[in-house]
C-alpha atoms as a PDB file:
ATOM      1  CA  UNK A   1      -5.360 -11.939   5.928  1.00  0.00           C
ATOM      2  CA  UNK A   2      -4.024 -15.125   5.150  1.00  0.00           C
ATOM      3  CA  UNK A   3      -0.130 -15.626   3.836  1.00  0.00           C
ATOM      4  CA  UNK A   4       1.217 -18.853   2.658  1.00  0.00           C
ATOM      5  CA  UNK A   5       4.017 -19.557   4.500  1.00  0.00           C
ATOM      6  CA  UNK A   6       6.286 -22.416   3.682  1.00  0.00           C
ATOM      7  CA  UNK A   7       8.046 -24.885   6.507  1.00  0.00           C
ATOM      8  CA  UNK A   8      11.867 -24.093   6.539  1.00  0.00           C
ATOM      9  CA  UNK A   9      14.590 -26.473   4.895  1.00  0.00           C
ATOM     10  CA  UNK A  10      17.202 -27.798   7.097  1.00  0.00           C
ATOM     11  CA  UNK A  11      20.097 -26.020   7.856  1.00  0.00           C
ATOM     12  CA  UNK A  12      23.023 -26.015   4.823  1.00  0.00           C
ATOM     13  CA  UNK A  13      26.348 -27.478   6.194  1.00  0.00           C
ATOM     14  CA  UNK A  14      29.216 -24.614   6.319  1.00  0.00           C
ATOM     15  CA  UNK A  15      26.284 -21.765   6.450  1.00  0.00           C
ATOM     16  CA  UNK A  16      27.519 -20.278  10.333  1.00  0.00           C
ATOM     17  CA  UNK A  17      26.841 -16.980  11.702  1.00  0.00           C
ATOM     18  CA  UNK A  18      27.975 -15.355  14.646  1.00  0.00           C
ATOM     19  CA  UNK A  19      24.219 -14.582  15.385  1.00  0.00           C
ATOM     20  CA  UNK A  20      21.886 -16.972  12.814  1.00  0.00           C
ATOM     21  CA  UNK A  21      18.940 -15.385  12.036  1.00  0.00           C
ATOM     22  CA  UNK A  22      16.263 -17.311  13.587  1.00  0.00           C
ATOM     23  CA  UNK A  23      13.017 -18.794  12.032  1.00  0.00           C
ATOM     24  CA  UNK A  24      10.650 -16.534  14.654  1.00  0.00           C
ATOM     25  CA  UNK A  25      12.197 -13.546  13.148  1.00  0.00           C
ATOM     26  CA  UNK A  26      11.418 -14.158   9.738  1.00  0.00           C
ATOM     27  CA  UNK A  27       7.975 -14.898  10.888  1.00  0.00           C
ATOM     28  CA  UNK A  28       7.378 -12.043  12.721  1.00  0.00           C
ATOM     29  CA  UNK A  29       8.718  -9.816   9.920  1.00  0.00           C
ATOM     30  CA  UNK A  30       6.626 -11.564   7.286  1.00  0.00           C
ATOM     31  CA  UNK A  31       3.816 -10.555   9.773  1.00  0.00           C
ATOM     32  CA  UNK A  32       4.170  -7.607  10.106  1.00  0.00           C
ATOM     33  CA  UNK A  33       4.880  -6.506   6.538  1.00  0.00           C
ATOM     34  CA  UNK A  34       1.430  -8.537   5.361  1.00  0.00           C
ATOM     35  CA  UNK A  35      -0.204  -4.847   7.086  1.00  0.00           C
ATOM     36  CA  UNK A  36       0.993  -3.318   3.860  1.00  0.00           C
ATOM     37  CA  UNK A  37      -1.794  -2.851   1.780  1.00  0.00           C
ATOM     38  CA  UNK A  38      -2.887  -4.421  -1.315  1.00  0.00           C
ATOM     39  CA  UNK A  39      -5.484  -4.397  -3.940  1.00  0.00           C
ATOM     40  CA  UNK A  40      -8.636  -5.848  -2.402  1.00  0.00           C
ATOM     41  CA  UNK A  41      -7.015  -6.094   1.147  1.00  0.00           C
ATOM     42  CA  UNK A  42      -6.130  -9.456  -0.295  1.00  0.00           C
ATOM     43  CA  UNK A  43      -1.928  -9.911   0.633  1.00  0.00           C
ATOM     44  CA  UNK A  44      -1.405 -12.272  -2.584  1.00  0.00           C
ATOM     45  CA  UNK A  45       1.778 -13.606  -1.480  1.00  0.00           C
ATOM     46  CA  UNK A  46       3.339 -17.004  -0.891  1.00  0.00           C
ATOM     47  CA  UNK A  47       6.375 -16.811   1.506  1.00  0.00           C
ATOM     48  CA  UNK A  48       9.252 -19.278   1.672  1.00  0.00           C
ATOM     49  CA  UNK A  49      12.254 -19.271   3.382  1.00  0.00           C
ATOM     50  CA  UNK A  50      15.923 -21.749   3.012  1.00  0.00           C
ATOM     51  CA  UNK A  51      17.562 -20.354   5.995  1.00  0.00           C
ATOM     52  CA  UNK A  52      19.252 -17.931   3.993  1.00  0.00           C
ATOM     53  CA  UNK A  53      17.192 -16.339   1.552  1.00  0.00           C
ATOM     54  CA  UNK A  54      13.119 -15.204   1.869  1.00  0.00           C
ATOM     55  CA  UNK A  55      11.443 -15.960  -1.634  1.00  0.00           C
ATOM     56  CA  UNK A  56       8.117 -13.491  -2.270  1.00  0.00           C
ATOM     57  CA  UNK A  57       6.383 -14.811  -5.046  1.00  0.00           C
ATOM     58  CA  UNK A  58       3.119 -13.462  -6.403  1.00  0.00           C
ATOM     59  CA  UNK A  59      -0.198 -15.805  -5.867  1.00  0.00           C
ATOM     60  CA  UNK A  60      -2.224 -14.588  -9.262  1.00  0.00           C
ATOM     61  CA  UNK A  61      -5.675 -15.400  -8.248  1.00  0.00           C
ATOM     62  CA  UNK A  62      -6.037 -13.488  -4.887  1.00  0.00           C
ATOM     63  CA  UNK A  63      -3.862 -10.123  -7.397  1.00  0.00           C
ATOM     64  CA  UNK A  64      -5.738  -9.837 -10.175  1.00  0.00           C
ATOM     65  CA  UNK A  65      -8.471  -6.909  -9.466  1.00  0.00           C
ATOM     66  CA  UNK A  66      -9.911  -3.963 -11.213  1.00  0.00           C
ATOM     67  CA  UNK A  67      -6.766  -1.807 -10.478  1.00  0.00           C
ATOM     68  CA  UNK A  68      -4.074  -4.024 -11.416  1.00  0.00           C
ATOM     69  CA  UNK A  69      -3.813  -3.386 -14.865  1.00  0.00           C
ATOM     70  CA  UNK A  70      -0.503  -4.789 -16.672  1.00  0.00           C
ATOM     71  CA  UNK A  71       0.173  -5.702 -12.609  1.00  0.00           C
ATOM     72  CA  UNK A  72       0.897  -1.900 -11.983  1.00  0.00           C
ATOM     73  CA  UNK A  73      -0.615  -2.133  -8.271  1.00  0.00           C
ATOM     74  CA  UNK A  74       0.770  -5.390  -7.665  1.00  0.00           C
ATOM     75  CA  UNK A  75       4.051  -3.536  -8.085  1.00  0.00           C
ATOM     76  CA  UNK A  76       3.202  -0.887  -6.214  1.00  0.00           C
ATOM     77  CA  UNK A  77       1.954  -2.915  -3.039  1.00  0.00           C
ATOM     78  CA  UNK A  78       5.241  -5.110  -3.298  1.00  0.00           C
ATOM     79  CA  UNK A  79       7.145  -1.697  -2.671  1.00  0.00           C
ATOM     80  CA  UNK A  80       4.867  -1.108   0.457  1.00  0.00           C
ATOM     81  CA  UNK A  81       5.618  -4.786   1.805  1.00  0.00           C
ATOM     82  CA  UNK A  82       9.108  -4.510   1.066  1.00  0.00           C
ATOM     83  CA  UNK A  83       9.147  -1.038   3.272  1.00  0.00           C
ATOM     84  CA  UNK A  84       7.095  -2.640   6.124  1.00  0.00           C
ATOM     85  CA  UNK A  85       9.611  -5.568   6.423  1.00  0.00           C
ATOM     86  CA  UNK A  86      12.996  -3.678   5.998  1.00  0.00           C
ATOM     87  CA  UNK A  87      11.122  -1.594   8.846  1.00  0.00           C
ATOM     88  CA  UNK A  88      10.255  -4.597  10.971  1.00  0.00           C
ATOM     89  CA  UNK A  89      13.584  -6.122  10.289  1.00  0.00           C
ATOM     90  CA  UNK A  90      15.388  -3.298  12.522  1.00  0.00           C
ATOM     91  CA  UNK A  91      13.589  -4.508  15.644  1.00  0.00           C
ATOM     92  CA  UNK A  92      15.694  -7.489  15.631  1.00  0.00           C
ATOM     93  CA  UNK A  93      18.847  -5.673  14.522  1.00  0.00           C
ATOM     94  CA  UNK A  94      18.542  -6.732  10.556  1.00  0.00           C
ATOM     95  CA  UNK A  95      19.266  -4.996   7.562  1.00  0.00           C
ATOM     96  CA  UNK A  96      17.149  -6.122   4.711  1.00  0.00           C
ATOM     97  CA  UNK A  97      18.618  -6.764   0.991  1.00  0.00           C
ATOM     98  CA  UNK A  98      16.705  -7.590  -2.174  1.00  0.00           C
ATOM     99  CA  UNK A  99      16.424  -8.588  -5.671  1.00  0.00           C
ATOM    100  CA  UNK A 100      13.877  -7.635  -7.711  1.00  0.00           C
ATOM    101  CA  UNK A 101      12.378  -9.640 -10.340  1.00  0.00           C
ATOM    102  CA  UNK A 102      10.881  -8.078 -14.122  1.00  0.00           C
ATOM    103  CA  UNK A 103       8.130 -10.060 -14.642  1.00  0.00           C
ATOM    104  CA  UNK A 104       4.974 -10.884 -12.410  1.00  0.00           C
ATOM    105  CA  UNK A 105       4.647 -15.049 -12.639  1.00  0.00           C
ATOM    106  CA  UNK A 106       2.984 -17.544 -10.047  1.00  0.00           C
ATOM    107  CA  UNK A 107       6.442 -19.980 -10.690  1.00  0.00           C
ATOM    108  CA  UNK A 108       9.233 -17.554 -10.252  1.00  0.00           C
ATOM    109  CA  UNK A 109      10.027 -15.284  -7.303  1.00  0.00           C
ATOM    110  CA  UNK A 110       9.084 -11.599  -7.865  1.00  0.00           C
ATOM    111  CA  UNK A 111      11.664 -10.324  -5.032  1.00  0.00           C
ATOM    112  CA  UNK A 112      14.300 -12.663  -3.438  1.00  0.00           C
ATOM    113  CA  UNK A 113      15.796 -10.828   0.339  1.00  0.00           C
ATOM    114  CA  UNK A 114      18.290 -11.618   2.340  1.00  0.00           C
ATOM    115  CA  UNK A 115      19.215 -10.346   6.197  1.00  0.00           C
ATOM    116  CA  UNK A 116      22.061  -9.318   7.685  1.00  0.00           C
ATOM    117  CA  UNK A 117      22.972  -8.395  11.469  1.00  0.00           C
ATOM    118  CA  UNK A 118      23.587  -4.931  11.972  1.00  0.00           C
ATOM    119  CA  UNK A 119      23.836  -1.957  14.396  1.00  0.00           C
ATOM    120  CA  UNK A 120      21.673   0.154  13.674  1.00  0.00           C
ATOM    121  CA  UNK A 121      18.738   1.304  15.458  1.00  0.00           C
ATOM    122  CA  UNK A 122      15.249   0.639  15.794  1.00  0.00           C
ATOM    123  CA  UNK A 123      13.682   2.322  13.096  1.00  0.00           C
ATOM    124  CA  UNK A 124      10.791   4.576  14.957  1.00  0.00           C
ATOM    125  CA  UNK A 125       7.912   4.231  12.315  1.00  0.00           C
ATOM    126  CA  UNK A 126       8.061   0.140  13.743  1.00  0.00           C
ATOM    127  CA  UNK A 127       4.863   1.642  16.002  1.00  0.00           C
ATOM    128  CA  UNK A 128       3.188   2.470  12.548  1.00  0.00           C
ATOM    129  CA  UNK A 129       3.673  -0.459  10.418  1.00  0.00           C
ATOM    130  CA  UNK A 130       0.401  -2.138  11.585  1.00  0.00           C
ATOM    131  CA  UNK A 131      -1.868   1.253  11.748  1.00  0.00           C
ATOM    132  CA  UNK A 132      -2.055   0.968   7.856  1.00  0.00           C
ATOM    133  CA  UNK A 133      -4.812   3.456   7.351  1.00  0.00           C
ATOM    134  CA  UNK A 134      -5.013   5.742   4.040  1.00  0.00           C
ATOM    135  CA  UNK A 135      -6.000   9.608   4.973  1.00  0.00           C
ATOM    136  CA  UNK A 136      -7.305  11.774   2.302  1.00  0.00           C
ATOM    137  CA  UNK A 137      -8.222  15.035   4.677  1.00  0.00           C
ATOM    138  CA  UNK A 138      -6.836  18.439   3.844  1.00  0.00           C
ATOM    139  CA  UNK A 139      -3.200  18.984   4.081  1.00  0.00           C
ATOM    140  CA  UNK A 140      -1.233  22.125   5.193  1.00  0.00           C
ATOM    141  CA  UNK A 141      -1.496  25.136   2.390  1.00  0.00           C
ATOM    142  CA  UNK A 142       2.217  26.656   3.887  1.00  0.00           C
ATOM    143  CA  UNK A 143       4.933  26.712   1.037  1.00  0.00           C
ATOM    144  CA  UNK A 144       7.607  23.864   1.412  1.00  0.00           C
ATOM    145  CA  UNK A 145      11.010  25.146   3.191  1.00  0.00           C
ATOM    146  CA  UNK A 146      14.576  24.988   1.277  1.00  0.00           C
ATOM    147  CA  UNK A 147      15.394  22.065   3.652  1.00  0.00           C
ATOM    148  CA  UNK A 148      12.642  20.545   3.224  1.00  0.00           C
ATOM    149  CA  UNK A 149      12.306  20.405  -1.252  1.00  0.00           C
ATOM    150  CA  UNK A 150      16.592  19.904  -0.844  1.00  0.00           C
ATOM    151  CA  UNK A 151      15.766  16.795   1.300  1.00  0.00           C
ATOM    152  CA  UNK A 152      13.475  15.508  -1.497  1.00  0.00           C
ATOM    153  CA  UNK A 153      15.768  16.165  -4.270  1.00  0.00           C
ATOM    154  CA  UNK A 154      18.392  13.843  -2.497  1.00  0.00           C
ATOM    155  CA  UNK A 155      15.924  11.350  -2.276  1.00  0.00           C
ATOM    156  CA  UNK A 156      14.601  10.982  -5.840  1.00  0.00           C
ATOM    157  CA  UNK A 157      18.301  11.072  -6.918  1.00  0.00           C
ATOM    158  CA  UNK A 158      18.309   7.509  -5.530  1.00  0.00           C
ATOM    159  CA  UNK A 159      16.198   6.308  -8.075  1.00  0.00           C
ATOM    160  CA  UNK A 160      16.998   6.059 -11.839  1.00  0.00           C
ATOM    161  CA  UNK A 161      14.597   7.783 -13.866  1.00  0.00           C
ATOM    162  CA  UNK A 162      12.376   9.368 -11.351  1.00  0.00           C
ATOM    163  CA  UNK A 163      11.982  13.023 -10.815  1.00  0.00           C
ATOM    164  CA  UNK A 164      10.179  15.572  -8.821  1.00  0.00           C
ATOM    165  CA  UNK A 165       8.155  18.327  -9.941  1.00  0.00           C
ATOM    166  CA  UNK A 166       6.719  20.735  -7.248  1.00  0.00           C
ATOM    167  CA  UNK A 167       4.197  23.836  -8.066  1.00  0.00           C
ATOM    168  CA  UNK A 168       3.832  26.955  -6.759  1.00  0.00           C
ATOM    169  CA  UNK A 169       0.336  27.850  -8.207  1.00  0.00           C
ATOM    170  CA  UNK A 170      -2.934  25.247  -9.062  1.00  0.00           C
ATOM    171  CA  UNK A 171      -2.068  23.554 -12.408  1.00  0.00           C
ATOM    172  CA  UNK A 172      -5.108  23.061 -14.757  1.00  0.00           C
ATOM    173  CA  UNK A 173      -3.869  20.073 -16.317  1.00  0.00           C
ATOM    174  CA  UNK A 174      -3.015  18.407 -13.302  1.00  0.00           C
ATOM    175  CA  UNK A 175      -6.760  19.152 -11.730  1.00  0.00           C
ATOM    176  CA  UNK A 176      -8.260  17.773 -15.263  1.00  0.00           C
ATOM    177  CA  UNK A 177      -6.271  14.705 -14.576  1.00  0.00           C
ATOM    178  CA  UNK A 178      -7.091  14.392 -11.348  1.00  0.00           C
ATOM    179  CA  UNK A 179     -10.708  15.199 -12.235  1.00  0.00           C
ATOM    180  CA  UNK A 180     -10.765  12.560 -15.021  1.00  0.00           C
ATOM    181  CA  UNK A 181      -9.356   9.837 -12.278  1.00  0.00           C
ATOM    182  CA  UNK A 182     -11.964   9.750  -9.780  1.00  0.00           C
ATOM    183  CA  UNK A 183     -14.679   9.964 -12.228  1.00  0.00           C
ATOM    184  CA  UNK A 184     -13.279   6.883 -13.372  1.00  0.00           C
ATOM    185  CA  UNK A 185     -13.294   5.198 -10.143  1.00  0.00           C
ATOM    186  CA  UNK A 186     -16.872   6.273  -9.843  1.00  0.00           C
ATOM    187  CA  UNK A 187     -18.181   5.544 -13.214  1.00  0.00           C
ATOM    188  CA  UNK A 188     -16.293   2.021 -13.444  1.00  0.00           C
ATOM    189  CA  UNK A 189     -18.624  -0.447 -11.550  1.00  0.00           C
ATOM    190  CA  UNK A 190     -15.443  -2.995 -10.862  1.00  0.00           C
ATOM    191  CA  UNK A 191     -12.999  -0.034  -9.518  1.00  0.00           C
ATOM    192  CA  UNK A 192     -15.820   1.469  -7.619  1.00  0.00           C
ATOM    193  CA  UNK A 193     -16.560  -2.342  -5.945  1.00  0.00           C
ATOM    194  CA  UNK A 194     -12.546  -2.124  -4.790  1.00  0.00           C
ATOM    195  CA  UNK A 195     -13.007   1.073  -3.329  1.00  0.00           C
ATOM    196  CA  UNK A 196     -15.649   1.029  -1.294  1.00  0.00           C
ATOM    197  CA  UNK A 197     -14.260  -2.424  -0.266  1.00  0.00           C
ATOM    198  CA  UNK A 198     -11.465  -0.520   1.507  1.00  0.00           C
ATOM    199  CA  UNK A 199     -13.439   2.455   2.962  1.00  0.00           C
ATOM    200  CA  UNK A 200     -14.435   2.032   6.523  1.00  0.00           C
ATOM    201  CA  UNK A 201     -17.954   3.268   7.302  1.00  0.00           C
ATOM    202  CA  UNK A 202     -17.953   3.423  11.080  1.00  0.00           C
ATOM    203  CA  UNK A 203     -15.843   3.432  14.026  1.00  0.00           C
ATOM    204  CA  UNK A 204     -16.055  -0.179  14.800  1.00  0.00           C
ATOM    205  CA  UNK A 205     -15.404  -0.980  11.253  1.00  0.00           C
ATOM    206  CA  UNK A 206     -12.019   1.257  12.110  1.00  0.00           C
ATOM    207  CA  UNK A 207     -11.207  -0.704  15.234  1.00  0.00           C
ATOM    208  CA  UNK A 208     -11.635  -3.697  14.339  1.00  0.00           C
ATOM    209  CA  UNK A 209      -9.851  -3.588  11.330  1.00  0.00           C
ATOM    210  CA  UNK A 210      -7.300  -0.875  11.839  1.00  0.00           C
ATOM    211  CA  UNK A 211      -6.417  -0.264   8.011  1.00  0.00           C
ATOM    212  CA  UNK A 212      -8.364   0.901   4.947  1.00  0.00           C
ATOM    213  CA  UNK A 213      -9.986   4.790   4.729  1.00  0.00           C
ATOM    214  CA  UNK A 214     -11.445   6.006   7.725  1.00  0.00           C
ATOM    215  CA  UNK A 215     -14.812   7.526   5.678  1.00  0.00           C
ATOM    216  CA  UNK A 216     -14.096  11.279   8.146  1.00  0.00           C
ATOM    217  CA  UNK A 217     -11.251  11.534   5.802  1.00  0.00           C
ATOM    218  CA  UNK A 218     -13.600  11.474   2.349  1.00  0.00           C
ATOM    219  CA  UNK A 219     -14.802  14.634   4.025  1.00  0.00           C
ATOM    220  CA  UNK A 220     -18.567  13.389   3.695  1.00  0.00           C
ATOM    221  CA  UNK A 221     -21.375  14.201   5.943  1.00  0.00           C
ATOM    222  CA  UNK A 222     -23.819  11.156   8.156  1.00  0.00           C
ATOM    223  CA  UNK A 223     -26.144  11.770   4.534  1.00  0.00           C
ATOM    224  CA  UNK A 224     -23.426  10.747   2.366  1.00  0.00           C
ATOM    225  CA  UNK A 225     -22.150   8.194   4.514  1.00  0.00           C
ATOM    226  CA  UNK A 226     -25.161   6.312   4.539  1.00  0.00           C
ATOM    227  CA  UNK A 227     -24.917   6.519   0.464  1.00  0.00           C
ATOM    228  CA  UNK A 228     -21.509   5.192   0.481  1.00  0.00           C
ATOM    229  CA  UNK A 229     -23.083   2.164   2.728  1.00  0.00           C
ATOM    230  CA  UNK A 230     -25.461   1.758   0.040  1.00  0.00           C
ATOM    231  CA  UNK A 231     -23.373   1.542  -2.609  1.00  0.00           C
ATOM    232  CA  UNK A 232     -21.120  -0.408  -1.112  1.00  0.00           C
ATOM    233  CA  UNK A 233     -24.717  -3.424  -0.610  1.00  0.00           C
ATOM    234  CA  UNK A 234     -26.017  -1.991  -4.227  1.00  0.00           C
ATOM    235  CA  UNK A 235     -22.651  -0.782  -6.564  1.00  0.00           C
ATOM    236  CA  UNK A 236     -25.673  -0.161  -9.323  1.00  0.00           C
ATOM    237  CA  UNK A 237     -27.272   2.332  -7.809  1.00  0.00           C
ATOM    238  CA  UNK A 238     -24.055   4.515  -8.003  1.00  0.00           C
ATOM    239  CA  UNK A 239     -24.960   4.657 -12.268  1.00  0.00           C
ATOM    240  CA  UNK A 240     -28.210   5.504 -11.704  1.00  0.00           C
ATOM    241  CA  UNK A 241     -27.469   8.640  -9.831  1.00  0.00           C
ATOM    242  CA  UNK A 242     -24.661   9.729 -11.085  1.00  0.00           C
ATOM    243  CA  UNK A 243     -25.944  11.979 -13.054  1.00  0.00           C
ATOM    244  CA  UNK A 244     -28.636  13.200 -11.201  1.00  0.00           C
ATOM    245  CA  UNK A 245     -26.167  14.877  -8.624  1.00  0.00           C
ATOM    246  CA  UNK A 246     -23.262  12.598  -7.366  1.00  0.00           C
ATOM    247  CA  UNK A 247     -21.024  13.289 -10.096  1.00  0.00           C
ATOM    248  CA  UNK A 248     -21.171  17.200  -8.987  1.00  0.00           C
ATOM    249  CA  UNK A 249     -20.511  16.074  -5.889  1.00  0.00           C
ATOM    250  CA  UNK A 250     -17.272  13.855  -6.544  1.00  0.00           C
ATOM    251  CA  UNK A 251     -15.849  16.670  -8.647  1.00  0.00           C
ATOM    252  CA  UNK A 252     -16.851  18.933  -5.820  1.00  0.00           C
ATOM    253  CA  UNK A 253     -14.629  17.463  -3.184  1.00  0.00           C
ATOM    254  CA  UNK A 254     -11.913  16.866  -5.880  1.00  0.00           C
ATOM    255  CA  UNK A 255     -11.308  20.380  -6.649  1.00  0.00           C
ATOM    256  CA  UNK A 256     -11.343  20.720  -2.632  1.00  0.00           C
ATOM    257  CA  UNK A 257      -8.847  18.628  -2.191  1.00  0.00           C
ATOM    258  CA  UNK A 258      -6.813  20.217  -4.889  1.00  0.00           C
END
């Protein structure tokens, strides 16, 4: 991963703190929040920082990937840096601010933060922020508590026009949707190269790079992982045998999941 990280202005005249924030800090957040993941494991940001405020601002040629469409994902994986930073930020006693920007350009700033001293505790999920791995194995079936859906509702009430819908019993329409989705990551040579980019095929594929899909969690066996290696060397052989099998087999572990 490589971030592009500008040299700090001087100091303004008159700017004082009790406790300045100190240039190490914002490097070691900026570190640690470059373990959120993005499209193509690529981190397309440019960092700079006046002393006062940290400018993000979106570097278009290292973004722009299958699943970015109308920068949906780049969106997306600004939320998860943003998360990983305000997390990082505790360990030195800072609470993160920030100002989000409408559209996605290379010249303007797509989030502007600002830190303040605070004293509030380490946040515990610092120990996670650089195991960034994505499971897809089977969750619990048990029905969600009261405390637990009440917890959830206060949580989506913090954000203007998003809601939560929970059901009981399978929904058809939201397996045919589902359905419909990873066929199209299959099917879609481009999406299906950014996939398998971020699977991990082996354990020392997992260690060394401690993010991405650990391939136990696809729920495949040794025969299937060797396929995903080959498709991974040759993405043209997925076309060829999609229909004489795989695409049974994708829907198969869909509707498992489900």
């Amino acid at each position: 991963m490589e971030a592009f990280f500008d040299t700090p202005s001087s100091p303004k005249k008159g700017s004082q703190t009790s406790r300045p924030i100190k240039y190490h800090e914002i490097q070691s957040i900026v570190r640690m929040g470059l373990s959120a993941p993005t499209g193509d494991n690529a981190q397309h940001w440019r960092f700079t920082w006046n002393d006062q405020t940290l400018a993000i601002f979106y570097v278009k040629e290292l973004g722009e990937h299958a699943l970015n469409n109308n920068h949906h994902a780049t969106y997306l994986s600004l939320g998860c840096l943003l998360e990983s930073m305000s997390i990082s930020a505790s360990s030195f006693s800072l609470e993160v601010s920030y100002q989000l920007c409408t559209e996605c350009e290379e010249d303007k700033p797509i989030a502007l933060l600002t830190f303040n001293r605070s004293f509030k505790k380490t946040d515990p999920l610092v120990s996670e922020v650089l195991r960034r791995q994505t499971v897809r194995g089977a969750l619990s079936r048990e029905k969600m508590s009261a405390e637990l859906k009440l917890l959830l509702d206060r949580e989506v009430e913090k954000f203007e026009n998003c809601r939560l819908a929970i059901y009981d019993e399978k929904d058809k329409q939201l397996l045919d949707y589902l359905l419909f989705c990873d066929e199209l990551m299959w099917k879609n040579k481009k999406v299906s190269v950014d996939l398998l980019k971020w699977v991990r095929l082996s354990e020392k594929e997992i260690s060394e790079t401690r993010d991405g899909m650990p391939w136990q969690t696809l729920e495949v066996n040794t025969v299937e992982r060797f396929m995903l290696r080959l498709f991974r060397v040759y993405p043209s052989v997925i076309s060829l045998l999609w229909y004489l099998g795989f695409k049974f087999k994708i829907n198969f572990l869909t509707k498992k999941a489900f």
